[in-house]
Structures are given as structure tokens and as C-alpha cells.
N, C-alpha and C. Protein backbone atom coordinates (compact mmCIF):
# COMPACT_ATOMS: atom_id res chain seq x y z
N UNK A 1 8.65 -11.52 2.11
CA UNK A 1 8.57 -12.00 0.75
C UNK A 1 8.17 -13.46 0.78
N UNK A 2 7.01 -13.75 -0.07
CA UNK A 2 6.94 -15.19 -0.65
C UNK A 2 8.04 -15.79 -0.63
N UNK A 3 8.80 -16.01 -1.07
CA UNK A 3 9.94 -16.89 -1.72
C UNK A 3 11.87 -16.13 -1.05
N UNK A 4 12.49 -17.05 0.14
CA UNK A 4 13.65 -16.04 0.69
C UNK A 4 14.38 -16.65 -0.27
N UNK A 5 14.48 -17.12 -1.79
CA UNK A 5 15.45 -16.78 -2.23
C UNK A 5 15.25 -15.16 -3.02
N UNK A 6 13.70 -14.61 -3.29
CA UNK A 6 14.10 -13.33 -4.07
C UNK A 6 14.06 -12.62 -3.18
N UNK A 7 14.21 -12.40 -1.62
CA UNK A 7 14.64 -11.69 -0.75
C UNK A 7 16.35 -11.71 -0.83
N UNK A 8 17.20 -12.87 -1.12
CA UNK A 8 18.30 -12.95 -1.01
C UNK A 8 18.78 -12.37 -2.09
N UNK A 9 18.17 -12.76 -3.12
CA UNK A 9 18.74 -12.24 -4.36
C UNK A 9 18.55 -10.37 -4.54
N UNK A 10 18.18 -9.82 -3.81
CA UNK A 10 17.56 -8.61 -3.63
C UNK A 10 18.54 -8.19 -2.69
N UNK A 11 19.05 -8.64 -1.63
CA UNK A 11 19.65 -8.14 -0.85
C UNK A 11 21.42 -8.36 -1.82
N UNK A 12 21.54 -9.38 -2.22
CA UNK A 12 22.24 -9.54 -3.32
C UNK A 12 22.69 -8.29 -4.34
N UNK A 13 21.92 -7.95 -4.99
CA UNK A 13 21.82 -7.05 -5.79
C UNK A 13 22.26 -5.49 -4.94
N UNK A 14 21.75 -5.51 -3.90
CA UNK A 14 21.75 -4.28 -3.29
C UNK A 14 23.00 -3.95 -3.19
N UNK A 15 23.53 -5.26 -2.65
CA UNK A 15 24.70 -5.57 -1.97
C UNK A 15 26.20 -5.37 -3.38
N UNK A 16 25.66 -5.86 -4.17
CA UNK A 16 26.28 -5.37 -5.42
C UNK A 16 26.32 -4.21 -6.09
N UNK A 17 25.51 -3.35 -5.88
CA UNK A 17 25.05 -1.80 -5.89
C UNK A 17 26.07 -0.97 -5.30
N UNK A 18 26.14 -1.52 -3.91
CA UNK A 18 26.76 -0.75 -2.59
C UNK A 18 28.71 -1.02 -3.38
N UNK A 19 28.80 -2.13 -3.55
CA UNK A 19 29.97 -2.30 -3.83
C UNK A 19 30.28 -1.85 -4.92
N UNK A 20 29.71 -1.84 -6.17
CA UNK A 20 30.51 -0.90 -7.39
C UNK A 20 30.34 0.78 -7.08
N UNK A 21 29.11 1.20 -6.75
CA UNK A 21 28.95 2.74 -7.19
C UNK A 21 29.48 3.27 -6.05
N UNK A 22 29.79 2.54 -4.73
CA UNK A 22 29.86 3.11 -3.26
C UNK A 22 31.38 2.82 -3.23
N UNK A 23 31.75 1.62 -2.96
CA UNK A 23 33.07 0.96 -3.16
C UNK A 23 34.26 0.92 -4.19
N UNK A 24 33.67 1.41 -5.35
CA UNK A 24 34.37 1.03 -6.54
C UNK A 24 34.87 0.18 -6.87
N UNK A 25 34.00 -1.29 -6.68
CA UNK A 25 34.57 -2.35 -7.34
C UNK A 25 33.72 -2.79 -8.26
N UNK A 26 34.47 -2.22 -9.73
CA UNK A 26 34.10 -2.68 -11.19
C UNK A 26 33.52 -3.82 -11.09
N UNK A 27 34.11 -4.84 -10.80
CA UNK A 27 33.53 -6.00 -11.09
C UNK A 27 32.17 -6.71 -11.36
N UNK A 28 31.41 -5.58 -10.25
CA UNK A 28 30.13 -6.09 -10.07
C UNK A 28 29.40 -5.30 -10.79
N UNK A 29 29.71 -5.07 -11.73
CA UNK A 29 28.98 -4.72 -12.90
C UNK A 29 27.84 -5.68 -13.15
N UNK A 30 26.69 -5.16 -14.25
CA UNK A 30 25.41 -5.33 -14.72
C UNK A 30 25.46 -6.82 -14.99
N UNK A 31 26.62 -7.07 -16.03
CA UNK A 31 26.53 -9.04 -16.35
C UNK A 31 26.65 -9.58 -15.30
N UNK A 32 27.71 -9.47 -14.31
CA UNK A 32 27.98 -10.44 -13.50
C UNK A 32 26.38 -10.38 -12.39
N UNK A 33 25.80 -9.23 -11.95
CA UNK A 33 25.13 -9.21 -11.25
C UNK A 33 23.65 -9.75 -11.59
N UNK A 34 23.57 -9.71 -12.89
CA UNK A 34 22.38 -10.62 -13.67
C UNK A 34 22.85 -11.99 -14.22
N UNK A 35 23.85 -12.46 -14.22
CA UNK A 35 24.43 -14.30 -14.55
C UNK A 35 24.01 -14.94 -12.88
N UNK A 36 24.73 -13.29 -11.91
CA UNK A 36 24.89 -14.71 -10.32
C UNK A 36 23.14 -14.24 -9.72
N UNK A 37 22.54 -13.49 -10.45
CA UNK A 37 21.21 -13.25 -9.24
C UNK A 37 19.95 -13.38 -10.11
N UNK A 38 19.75 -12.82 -11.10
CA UNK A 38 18.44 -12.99 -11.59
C UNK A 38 18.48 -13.12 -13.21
N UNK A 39 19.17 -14.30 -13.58
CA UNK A 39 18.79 -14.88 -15.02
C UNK A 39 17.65 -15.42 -15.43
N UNK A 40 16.58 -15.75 -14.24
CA UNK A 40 15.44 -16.21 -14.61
C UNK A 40 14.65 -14.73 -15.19
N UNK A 41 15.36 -13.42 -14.81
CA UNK A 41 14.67 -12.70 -15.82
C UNK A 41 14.91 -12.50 -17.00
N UNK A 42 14.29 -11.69 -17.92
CA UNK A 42 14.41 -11.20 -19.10
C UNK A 42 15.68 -10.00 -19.27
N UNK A 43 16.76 -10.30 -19.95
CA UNK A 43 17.41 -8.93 -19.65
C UNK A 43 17.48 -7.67 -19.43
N UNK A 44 16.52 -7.61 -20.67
CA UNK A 44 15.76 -5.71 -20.76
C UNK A 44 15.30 -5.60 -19.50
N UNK A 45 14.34 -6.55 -18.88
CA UNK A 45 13.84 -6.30 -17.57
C UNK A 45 14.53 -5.91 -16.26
N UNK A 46 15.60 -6.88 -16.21
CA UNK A 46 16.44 -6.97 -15.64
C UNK A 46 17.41 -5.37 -15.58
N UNK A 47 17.86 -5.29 -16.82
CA UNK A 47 18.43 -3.87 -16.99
C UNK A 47 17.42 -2.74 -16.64
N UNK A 48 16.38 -2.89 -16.98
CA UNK A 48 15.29 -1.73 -16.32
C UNK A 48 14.96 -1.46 -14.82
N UNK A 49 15.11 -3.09 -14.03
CA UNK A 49 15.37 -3.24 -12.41
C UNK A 49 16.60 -2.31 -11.65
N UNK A 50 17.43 -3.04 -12.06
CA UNK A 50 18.44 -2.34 -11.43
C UNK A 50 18.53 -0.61 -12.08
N UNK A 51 18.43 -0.21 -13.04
CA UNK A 51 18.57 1.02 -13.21
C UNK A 51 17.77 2.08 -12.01
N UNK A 52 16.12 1.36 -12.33
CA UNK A 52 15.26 2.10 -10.50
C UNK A 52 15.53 1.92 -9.55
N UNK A 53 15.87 0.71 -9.48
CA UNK A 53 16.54 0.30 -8.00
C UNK A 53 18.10 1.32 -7.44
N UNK A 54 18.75 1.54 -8.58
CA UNK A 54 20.11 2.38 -8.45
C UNK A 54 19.45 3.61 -8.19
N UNK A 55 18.62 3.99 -8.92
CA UNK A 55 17.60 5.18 -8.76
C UNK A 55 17.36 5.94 -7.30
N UNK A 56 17.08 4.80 -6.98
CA UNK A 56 16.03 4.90 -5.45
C UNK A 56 17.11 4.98 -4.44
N UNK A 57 18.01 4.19 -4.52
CA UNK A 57 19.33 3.95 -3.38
C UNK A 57 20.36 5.45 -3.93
N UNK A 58 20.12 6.08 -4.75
CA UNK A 58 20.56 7.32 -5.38
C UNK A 58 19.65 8.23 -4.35
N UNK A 59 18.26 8.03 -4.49
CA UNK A 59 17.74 9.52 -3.99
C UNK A 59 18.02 9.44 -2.38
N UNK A 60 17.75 8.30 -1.72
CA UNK A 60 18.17 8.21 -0.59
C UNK A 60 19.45 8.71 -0.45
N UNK A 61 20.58 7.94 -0.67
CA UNK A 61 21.95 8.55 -0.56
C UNK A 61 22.06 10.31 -0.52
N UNK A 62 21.58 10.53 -1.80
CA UNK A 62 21.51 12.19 -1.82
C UNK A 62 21.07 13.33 -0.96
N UNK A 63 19.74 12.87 -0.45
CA UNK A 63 19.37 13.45 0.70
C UNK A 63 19.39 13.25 1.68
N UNK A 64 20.35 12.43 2.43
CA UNK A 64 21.02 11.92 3.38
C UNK A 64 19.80 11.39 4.27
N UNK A 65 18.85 10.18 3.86
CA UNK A 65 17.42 10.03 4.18
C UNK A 65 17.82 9.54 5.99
N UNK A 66 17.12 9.61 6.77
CA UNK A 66 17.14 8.83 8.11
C UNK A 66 16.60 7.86 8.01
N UNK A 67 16.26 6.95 9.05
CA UNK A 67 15.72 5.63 8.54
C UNK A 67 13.99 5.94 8.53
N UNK A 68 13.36 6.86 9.18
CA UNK A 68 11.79 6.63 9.17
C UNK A 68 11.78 7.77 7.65
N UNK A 69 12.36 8.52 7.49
CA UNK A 69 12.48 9.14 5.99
C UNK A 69 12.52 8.21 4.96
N UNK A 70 13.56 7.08 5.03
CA UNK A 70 13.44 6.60 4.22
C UNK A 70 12.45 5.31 4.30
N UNK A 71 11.51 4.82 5.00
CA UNK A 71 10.79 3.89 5.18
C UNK A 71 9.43 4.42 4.87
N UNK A 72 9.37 5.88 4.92
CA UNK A 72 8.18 6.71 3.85
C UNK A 72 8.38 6.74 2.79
N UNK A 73 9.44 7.03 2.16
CA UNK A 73 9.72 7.06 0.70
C UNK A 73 9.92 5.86 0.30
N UNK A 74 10.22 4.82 1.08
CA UNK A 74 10.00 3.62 0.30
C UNK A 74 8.48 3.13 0.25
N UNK A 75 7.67 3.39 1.26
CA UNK A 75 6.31 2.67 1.01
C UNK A 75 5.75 3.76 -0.22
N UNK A 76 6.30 5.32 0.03
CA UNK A 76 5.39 5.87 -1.19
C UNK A 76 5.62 4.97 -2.45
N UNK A 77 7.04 4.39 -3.16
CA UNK A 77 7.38 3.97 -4.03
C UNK A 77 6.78 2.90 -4.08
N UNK A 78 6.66 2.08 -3.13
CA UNK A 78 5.46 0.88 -3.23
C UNK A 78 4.15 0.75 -3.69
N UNK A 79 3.65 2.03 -3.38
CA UNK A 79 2.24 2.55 -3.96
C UNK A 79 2.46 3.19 -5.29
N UNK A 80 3.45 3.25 -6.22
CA UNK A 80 3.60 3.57 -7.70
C UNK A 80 2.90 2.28 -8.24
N UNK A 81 2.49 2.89 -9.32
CA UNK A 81 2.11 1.28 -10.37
C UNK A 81 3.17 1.37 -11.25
N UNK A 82 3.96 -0.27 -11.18
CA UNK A 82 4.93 -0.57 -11.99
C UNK A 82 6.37 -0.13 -11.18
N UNK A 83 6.09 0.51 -9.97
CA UNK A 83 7.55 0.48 -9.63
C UNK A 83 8.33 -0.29 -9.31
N UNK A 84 9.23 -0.17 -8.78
CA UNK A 84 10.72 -1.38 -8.71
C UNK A 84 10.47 -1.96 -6.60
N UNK A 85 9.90 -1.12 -5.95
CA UNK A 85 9.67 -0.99 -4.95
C UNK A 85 8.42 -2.37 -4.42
N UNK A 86 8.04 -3.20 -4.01
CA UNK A 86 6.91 -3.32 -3.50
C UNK A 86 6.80 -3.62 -2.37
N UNK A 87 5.37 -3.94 -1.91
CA UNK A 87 5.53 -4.02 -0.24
C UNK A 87 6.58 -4.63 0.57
N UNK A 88 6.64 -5.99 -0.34
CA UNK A 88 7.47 -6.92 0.20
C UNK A 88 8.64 -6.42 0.52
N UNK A 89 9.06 -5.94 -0.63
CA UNK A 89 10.80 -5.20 -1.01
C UNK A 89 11.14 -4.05 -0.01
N UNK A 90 10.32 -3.69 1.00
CA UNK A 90 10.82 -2.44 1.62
C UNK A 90 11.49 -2.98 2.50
N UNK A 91 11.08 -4.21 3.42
CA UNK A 91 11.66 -4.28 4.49
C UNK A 91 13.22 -4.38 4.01
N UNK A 92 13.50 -4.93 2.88
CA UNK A 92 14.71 -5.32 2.43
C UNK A 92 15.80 -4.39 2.43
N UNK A 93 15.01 -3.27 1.58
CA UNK A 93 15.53 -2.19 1.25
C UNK A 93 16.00 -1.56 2.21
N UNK A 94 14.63 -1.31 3.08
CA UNK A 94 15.64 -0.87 4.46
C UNK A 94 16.27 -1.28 5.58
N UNK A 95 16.54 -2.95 5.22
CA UNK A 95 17.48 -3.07 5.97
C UNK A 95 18.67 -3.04 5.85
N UNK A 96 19.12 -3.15 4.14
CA UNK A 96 20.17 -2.92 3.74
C UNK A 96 20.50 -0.97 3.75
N UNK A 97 19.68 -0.52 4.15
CA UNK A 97 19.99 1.48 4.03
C UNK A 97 20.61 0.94 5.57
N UNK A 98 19.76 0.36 6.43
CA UNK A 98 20.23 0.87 8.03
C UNK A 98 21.86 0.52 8.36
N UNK A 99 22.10 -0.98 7.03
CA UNK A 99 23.47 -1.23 7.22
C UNK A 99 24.70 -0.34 6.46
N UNK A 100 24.24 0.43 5.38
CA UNK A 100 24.83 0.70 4.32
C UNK A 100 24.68 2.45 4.48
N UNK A 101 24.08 3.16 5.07
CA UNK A 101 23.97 4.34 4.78
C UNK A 101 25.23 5.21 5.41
N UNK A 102 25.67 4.90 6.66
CA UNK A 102 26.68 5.64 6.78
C UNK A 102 28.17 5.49 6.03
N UNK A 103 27.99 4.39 5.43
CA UNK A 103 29.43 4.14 4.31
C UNK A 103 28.91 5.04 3.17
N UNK A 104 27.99 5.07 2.60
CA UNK A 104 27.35 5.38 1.61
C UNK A 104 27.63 7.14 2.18
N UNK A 105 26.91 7.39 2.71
CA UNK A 105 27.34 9.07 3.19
C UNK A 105 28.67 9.41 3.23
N UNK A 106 29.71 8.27 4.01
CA UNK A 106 30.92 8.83 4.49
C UNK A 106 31.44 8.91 2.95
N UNK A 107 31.19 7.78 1.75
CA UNK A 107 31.65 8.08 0.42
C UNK A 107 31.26 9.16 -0.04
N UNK A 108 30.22 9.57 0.01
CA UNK A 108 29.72 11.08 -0.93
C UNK A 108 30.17 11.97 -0.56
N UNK A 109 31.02 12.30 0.76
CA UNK A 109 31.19 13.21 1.65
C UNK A 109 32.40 13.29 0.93
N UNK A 110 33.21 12.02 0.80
CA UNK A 110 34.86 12.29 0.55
C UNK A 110 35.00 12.56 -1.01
N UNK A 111 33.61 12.17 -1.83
CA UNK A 111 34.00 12.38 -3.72
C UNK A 111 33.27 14.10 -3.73
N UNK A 112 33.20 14.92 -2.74
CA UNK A 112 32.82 16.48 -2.49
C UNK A 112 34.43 17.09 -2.46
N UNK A 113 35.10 16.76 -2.20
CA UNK A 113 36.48 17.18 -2.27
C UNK A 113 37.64 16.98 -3.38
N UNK A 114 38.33 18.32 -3.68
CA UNK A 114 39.23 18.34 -4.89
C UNK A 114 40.71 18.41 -4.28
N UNK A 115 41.52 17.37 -4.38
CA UNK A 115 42.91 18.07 -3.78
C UNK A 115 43.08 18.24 -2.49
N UNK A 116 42.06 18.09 -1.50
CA UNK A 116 42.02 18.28 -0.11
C UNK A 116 41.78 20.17 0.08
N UNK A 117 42.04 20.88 -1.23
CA UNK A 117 41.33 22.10 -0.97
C UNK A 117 40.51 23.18 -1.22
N UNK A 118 39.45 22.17 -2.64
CA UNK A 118 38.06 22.85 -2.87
C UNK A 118 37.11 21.37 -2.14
N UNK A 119 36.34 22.07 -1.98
CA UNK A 119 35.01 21.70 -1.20
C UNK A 119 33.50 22.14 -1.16
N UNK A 120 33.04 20.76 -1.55
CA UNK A 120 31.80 21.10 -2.07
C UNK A 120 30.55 20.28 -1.67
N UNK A 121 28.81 20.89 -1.24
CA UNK A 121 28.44 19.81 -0.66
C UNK A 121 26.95 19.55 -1.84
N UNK A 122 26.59 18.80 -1.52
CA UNK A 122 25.28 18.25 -2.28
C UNK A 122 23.76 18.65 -1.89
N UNK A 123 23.16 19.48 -2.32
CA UNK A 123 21.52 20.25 -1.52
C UNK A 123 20.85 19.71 -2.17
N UNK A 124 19.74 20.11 -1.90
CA UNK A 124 18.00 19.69 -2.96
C UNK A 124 17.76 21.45 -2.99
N UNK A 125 17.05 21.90 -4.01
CA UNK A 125 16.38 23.03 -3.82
C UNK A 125 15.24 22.73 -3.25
N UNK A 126 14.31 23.55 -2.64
CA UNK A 126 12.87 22.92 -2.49
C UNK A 126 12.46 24.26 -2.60
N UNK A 127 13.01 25.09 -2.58
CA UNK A 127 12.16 26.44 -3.48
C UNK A 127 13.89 27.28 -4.45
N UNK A 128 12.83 27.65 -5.54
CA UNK A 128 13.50 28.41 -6.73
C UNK A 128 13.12 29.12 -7.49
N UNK A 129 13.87 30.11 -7.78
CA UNK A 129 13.23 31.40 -8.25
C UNK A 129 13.21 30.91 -9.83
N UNK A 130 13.62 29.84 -10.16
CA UNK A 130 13.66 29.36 -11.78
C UNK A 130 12.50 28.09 -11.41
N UNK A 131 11.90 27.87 -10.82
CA UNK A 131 10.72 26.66 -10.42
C UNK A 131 11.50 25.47 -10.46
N UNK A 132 12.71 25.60 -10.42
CA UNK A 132 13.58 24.07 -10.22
C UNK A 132 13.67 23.59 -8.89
N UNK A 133 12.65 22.66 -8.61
CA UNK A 133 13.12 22.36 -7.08
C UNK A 133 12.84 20.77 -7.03
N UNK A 134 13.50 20.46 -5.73
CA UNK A 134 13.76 19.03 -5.64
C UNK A 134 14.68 18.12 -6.53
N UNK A 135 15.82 19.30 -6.56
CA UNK A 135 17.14 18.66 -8.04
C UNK A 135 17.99 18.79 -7.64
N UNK A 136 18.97 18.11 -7.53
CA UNK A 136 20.10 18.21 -6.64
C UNK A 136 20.78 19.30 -6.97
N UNK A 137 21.44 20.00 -6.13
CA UNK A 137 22.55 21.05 -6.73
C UNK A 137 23.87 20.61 -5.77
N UNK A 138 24.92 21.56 -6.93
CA UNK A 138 26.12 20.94 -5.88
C UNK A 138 25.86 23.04 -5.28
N UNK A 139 26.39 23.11 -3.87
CA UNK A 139 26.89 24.30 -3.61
C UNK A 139 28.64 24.64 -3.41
N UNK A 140 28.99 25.27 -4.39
CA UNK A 140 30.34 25.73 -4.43
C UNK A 140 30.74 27.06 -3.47
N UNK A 141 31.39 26.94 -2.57
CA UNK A 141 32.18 27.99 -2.03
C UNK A 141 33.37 28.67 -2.51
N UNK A 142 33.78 29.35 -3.08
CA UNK A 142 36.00 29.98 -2.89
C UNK A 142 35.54 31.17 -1.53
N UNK A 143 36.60 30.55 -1.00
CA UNK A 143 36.81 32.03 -0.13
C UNK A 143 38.65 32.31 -0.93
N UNK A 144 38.36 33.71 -1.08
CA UNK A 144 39.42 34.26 -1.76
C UNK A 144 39.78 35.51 -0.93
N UNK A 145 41.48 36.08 -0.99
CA UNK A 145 41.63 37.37 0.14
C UNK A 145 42.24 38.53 -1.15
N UNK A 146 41.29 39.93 -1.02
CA UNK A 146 41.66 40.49 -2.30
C UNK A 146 43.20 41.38 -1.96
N UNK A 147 43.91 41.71 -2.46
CA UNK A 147 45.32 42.77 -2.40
C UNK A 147 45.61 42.91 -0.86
N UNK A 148 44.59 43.83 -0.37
CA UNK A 148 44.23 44.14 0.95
C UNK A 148 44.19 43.01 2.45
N UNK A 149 44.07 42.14 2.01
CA UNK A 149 44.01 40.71 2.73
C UNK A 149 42.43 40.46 3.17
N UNK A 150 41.38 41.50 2.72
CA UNK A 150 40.11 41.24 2.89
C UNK A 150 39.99 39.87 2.43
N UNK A 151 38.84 39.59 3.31
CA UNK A 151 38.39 37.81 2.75
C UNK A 151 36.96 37.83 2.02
N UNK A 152 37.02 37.72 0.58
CA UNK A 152 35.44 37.48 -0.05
C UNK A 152 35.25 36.41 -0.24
N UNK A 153 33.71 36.21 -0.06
CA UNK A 153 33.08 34.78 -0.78
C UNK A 153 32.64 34.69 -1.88
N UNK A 154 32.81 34.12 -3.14
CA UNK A 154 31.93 33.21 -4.07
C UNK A 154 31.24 31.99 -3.69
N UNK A 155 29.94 32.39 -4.17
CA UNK A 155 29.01 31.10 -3.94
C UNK A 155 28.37 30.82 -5.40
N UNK A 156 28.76 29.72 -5.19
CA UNK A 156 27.71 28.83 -6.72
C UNK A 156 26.57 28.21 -6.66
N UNK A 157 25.71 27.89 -7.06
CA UNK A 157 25.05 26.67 -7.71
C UNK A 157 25.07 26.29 -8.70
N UNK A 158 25.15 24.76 -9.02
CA UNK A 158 25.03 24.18 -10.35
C UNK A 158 24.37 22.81 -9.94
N UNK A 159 24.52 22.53 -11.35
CA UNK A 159 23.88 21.23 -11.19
C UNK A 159 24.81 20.07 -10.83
N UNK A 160 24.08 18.76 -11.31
CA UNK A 160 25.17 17.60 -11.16
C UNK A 160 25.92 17.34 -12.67
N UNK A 161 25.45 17.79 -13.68
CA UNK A 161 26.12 17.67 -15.12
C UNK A 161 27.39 18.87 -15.08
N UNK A 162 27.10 20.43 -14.11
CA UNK A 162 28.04 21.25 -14.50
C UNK A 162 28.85 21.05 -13.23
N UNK A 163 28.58 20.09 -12.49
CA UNK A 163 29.77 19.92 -11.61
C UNK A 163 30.73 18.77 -11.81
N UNK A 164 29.84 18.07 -12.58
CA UNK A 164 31.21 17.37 -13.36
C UNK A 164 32.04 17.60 -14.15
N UNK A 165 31.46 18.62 -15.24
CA UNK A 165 32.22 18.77 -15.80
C UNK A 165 33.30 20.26 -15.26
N UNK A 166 33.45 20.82 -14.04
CA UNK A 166 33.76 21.50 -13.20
C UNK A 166 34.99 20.37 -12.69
N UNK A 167 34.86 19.64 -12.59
CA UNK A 167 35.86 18.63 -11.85
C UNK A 167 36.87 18.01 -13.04
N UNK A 168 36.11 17.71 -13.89
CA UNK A 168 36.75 17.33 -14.96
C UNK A 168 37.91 18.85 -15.78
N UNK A 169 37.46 19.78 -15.72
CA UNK A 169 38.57 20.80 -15.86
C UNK A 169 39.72 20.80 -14.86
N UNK A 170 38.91 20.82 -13.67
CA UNK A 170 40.28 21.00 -12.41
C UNK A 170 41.10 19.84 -12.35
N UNK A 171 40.62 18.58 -12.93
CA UNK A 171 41.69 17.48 -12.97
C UNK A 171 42.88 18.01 -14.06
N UNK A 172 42.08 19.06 -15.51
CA UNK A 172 43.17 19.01 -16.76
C UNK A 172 44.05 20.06 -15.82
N UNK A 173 43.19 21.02 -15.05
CA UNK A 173 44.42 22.02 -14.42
C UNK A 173 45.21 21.49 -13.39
N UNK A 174 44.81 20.49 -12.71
CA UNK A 174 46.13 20.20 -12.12
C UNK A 174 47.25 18.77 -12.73
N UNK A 175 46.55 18.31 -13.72
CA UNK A 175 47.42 17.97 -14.52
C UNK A 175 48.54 18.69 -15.37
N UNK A 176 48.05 20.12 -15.71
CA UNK A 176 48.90 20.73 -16.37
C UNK A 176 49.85 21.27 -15.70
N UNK A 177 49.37 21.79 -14.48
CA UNK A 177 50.36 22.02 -13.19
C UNK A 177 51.54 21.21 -13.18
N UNK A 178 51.13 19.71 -13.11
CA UNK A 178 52.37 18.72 -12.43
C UNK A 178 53.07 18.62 -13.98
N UNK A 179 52.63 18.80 -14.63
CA UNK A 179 53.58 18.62 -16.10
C UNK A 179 54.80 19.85 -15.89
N UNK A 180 54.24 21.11 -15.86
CA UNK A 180 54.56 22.31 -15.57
C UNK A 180 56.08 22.00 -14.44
N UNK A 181 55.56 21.18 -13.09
CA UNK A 181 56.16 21.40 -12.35
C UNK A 181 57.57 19.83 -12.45
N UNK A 182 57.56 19.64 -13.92
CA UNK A 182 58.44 18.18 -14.00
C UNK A 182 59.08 18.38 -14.67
């Protein structure tokens, strides 16, 4: 980059990325991260940056990219017109994935689990009999044992909207449980 303060401020940002959505620390929310790094932009702009930028450190995360995976998908994004990506910005980008990706995985790995005993992992389709592909799905397992002690499987797919709200029920049911059980 021209200029190592918008390399810093970039790694900055990233770095503030990693810590709220990865870490869960609120703090570093949208104001604080546009007052301490880039007020010389325009806000809207600013809010439009980080949203692609969350974007991009999203699709990586999701498909658990390697580093030459993700050093293709970042130059493809470089070659968009108008993207958040540019030449300059890759090296950045991936140097903060090479530091950040296995925290980043080991988190997605542990918000796949309910209670310590549903479990669930994160795919891409890349072929579908509904032409939906390249969308994340969650895959749901129960193994259940019927009367007999036979063991069957249920398998799901859904999306990322019906697996939230999938999680969001099993929190009211085991809330109602511990009420139940007080």
C-alpha cells in the first residue's frame, strides 16, 4: 500500500472484526471502529466498507478457505469493479486470515453445538436438485434408538435463517425445562 497508515488502519479494522463477531467483544462495534480508524471517510461509505469487508472474512470463515484458496478469492475480489478488496488490500487481508483463521474456525466449530448434545456442521451446496448452490447450509443429524433399541438417523438441511431460528426454539425448550425442573 501507498500510504502504511491505511495498511494499519485496515489491519485495524480487521482486527476489530475478529474481535466482536469472532470474540464477542461488543465494544468494537461500527462507531468506535469508524471514530478510532477511518473518520476521514464518509459514513455511509464507511458503513458500506466494513459491511463487504465482514462479507468477505464471512465467506472465507465459512468455507474453511486454506491460505492459497483464500489468496485466489481474494485477488478474484480485487478484479471486481467497486469492490472492497484491492490489489493492495490482499496482502493485508491475508495476512491477517493466516493469523486469525484457526481462532476463527475453532469459534464456528464451538457456536455448531447445543447443550454439548446436538451438533451441527456448516456445508456449501455446490450441486442441488432446487439449483441452490454455493449457500451455506447447516447439516443437522439426530441419531435416535426406536422401542427396539434400533438406531435411526435424521438428516436435515436448512439454511442459515432456519437454523437460527431452530436454535432459538431449543433455547425456549430448554428454558422451559429448567423452569419445569425449579
Amino acid at each position: 500500500m501507498d500510504d502504511i497508515g491505511e495498511e494499519k488502519k485496515l489491519q485495524g479494522l480487521l482486527n476489530g472484526i475478529f474481535k466482536r463477531d469472532y470474540q464477542g467483544q461488543e465494544e468494537y462495534n461500527d462507531d468506535f471502529l469508524y471514530e478510532q480508524l477511518y473518520q476521514n471517510l464518509d459514513r455511509k461509505e464507511f458503513d458500506d466498507f466494513i459491511r463487504k469487508l465482514r462479507g468477505i472474512v464471512n465467506s472465507m470463515a465459512n468455507t474453511n478457505m486454506d491460505q492459497d484458496q483464500a489468496e485466489t478469492f481474494l485477488k478474484a475480489q480485487a478484479k471486481k469493479r467497486g469492490g472492497v478488496i484491492t490489489s493492495d488490500r490482499v496482502e493485508v487481508v491475508l495476512k491477517f486470515w493466516r493469523n486469525h483463521k484457526e481462532k476463527i474456525h475453532s469459534q464456528i466449530i464451538s457456536r455448531t453445538n447445543w447443550n454439548g448434545l446436538t451438533k451441527w456442521k456448516l456445508d456449501i451446496n455446490s450441486y442441488s436438485s432446487t439449483k441452490i448452490i454455493n449457500q451455506p447450509v447447516a447439516v443437522l443429524q439426530f441419531d435416535t434408538k426406536s422401542d427396539n433399541n434400533q438406531k435411526e438417523t435424521l438428516r436435515v438441511e436448512i439454511d442459515g435463517k432456519a437454523m437460527h431460528n431452530v436454535l432459538e426454539q431449543l433455547d425456549n425448550i430448554e428454558d422451559q425445562l429448567q423452569k419445569l425442573g425449579n
